[in-house]
Protein backbone atom coordinates (compact mmCIF):
# COMPACT_ATOMS: atom_id res chain seq x y z
CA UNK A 1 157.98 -189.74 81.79
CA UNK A 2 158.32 -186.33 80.30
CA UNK A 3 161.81 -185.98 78.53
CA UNK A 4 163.82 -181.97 78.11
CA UNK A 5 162.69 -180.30 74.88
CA UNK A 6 158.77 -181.00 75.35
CA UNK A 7 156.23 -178.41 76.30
CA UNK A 8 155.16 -178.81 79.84
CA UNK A 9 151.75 -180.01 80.70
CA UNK A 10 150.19 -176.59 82.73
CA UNK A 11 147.86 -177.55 85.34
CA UNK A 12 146.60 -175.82 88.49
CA UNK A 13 146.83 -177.49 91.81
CA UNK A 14 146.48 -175.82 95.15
CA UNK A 15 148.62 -175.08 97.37
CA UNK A 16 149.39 -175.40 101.38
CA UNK A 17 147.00 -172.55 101.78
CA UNK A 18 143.86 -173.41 99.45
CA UNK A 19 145.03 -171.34 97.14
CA UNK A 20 144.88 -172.33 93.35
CA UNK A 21 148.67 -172.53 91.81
CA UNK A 22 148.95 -172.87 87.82
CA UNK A 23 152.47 -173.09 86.01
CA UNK A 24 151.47 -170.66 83.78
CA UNK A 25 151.52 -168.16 86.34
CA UNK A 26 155.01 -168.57 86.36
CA UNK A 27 155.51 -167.57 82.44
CA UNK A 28 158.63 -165.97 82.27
CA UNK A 29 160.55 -167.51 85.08
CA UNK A 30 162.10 -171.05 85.68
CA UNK A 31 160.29 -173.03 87.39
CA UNK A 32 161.93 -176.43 89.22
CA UNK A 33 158.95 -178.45 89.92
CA UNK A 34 159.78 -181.39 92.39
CA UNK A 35 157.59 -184.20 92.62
CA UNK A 36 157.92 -186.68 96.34
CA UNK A 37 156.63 -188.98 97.56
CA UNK A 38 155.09 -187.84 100.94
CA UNK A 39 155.35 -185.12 103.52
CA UNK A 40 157.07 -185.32 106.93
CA UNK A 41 159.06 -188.95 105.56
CA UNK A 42 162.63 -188.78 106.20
CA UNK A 43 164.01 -188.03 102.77
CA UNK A 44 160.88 -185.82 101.72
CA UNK A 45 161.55 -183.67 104.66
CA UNK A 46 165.51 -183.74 103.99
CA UNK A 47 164.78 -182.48 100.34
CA UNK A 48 162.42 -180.04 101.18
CA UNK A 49 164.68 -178.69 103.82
CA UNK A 50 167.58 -178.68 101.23
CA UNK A 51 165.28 -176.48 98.92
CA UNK A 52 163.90 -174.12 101.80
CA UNK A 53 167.70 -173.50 102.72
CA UNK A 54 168.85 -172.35 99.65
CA UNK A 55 165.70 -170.17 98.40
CA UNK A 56 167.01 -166.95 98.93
CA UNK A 57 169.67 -168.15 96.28
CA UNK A 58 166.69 -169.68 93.73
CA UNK A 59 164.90 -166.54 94.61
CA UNK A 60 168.43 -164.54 93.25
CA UNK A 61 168.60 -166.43 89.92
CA UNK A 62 164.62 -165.71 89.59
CA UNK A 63 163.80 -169.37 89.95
CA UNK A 64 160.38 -170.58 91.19
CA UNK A 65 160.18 -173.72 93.52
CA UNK A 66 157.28 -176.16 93.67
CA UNK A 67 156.93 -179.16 95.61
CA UNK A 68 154.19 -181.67 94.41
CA UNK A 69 152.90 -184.58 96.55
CA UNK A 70 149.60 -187.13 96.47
CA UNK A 71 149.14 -185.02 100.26
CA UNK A 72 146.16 -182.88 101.35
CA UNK A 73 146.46 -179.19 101.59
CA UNK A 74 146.32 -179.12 104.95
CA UNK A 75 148.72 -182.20 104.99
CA UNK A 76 151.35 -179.56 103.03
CA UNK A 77 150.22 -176.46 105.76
CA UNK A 78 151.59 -178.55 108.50
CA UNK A 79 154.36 -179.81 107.09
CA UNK A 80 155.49 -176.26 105.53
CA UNK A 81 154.67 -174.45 108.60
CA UNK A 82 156.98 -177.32 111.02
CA UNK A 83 160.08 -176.98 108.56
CA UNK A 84 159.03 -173.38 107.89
CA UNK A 85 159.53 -173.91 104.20
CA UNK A 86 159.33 -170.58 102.32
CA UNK A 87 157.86 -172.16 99.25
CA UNK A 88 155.12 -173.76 97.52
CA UNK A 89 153.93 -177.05 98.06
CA UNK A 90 151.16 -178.73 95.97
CA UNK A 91 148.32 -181.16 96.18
CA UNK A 92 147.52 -183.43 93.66
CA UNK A 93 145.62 -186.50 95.48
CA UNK A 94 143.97 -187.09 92.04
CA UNK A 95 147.50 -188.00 90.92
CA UNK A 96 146.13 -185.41 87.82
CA UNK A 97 149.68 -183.82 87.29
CA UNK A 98 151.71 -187.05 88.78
CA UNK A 99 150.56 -188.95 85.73
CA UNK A 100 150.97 -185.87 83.50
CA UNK A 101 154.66 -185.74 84.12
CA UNK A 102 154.92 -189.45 84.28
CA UNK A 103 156.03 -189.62 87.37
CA UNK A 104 153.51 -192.08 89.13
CA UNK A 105 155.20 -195.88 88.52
CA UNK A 106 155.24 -198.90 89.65
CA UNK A 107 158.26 -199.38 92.33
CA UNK A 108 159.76 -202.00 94.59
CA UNK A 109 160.65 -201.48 98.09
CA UNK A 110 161.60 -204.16 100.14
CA UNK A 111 160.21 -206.76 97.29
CA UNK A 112 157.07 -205.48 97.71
CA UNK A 113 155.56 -203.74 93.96
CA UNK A 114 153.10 -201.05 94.07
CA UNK A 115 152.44 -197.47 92.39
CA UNK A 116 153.81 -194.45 94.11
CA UNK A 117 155.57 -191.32 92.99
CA UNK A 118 159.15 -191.01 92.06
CA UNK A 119 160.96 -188.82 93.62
CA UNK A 120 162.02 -186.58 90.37
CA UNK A 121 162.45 -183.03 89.15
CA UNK A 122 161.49 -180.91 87.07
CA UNK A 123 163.63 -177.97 85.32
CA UNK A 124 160.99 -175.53 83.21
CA UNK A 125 162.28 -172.79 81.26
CA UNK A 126 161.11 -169.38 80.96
CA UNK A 127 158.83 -170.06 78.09
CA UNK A 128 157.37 -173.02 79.49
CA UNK A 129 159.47 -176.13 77.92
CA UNK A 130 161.12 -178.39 80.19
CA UNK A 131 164.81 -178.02 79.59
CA UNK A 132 166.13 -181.12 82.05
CA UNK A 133 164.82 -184.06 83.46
CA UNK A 134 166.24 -185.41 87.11
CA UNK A 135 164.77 -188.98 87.51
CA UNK A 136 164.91 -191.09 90.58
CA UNK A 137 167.06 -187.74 92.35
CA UNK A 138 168.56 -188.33 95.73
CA UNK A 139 166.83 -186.59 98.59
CA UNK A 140 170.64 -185.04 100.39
CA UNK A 141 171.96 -183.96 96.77
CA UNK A 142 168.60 -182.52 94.64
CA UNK A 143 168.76 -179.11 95.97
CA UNK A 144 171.99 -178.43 95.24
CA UNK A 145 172.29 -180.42 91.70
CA UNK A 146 169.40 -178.15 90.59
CA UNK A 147 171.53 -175.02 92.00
CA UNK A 148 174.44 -175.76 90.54
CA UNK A 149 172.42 -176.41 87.05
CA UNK A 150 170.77 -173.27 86.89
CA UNK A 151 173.90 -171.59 88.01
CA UNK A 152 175.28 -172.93 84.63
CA UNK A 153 172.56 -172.32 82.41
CA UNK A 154 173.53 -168.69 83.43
CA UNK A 155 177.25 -168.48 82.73
């Protein structure tokens, strides 16, 4: 996984529309880039709630949010338009960027093993270098943790 000082890998991914997203569009903002597992689930849907609830507050402190998931574009339309998320959400079924940031791992659930993403985020600074790392974040809490972080980096 990526660690806070490195230079983060751009890419370009679309988004819920089609439309072709790359982080260096986003040069001179931060950028919290999210990666879950899978949309409509019960903790990707409480995140991405937590997120679309306090955007007009991102939105204040100039922050961009991105959601990344393994789903479809049209997988991402439905699920933005049913929670009406008022942000970005990304496909990557090529796992391209998931393996970039390091994120796709082997996990355990219920003593089962497989690959999958986890659920982690992403804090980019203005200039492109990822200034914190939140592995293995809890669905209920990430919105706010991320919040209260950039809140800080303000102060």
């Amino acid at each position: 996984m990526l660690e806070a000082g490195q230079k983060a890998p751009d890419f370009t991914l679309p988004d819920q529309a089609g439309n072709p997203v790359s982080l260096r569009d986003f040069a001179g903002k931060p950028v919290v880039l999210y990666f879950y597992p899978k949309d409509n689930t019960p903790g990707c849907t409480r995140q991405a709630c937590a997120f679309g609830a306090a955007y007009g507050e991102y939105e204040a402190l100039g922050a961009v949010v991105l959601g990344v998931s393994r789903d479809s574009a049209a997988s991402h339309q439905r699920f933005a338009e049913k929670y009406s998320l008022p942000f970005r959400l990304l496909s990557d079924p090529e796992r391209t960027v998931l393996e970039a940031y390091g994120v796709w791992q082997e996990r355990k659930l219920y003593g089962k093993v497989s690959m999958g993403v986890v659920r982690t985020t992403f804090v980019i600074d203005e200039n492109g270098v990822i200034e914190r790392v939140m592995p293995k974040v809890k669905p209920d809490t990430n919105a706010a943790e991320v919040l209260d972080y950039l809140r800080s980096r303000r102060a």
